[in-house]
Protein backbone atom coordinates (compact mmCIF):
# COMPACT_ATOMS: atom_id res chain seq x y z
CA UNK A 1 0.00 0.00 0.00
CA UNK A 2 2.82 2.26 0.82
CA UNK A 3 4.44 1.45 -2.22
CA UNK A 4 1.88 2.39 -4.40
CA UNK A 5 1.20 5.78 -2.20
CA UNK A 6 4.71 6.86 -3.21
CA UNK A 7 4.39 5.54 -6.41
CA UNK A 8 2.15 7.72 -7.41
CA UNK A 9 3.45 10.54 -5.74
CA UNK A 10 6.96 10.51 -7.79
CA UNK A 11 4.44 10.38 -10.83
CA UNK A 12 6.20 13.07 -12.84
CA UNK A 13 2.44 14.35 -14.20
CA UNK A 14 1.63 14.89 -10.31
CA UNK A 15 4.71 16.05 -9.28
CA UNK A 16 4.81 18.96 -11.45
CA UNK A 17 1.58 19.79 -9.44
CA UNK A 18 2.74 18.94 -5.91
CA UNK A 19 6.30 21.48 -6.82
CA UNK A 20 3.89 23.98 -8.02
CA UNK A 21 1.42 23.65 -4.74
CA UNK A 22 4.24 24.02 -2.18
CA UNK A 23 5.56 26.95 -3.46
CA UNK A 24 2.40 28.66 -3.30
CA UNK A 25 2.19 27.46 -0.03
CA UNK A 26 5.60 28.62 0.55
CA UNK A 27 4.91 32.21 -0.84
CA UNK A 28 1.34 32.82 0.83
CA UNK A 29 3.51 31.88 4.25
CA UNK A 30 6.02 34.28 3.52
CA UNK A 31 3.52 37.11 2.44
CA UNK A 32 1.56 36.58 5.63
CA UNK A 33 4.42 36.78 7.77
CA UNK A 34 6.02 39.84 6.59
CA UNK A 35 2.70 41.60 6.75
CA UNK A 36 2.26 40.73 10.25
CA UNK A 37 5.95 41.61 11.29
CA UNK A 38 5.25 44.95 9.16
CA UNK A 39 2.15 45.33 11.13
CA UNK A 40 3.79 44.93 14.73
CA UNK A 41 6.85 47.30 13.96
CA UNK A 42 4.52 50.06 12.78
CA UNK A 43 2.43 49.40 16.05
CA UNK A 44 5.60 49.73 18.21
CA UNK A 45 6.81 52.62 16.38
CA UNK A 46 3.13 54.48 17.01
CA UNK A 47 3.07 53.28 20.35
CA UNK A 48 6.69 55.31 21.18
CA UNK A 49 5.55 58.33 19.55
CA UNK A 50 3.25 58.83 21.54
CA UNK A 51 4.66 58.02 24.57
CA UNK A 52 7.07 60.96 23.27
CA UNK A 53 4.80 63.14 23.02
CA UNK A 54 3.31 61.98 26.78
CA UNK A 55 6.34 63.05 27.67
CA UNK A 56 6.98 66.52 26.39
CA UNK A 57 10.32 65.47 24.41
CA UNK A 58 7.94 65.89 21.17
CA UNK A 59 5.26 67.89 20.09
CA UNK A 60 1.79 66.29 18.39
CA UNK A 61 2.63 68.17 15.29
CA UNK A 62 6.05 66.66 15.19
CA UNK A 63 4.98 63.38 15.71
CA UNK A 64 2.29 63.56 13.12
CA UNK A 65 5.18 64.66 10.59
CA UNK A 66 7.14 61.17 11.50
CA UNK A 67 4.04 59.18 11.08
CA UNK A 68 3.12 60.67 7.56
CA UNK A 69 6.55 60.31 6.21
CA UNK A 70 6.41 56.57 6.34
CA UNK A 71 2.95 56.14 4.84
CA UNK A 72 2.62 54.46 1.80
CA UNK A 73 2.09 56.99 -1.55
């Protein structure tokens, strides 16, 4: 049974398919990760601003001048 299993898994017809599959697998991953780790660091980065500006070391104006220069055009 086993046999047969792999068999038809090294099938070079299906194993065009099964290549193709795990790197789409592969890339959706990626994509997801580095959107979440994207996500976080501009969280963090927010998050420290305004504890700047809690503090008095920064002014709201300045602060809203950081966060606009790394938005997206």
């Amino acid at each position: 049974m086993n046999d047969q299993v792999i068999a038809k898994l090294l099938d070079p017809e299906i194993l065009f398919w099964e290549i193709g599959g795990a790197i789409a697998i592969i890339a959706i991953v990626f994509t997801t990760v580095t959107g979440m780790i994207r996500s976080i660091s501009r969280e963090r980065t927010r998050r420290e601003i305004a504890a700047y500006i809690a503090e008095g070391s920064m002014t709201p104006e300045q602060g809203e001048k950081i966060l606009k220069a790394g938005e997206e055009s």
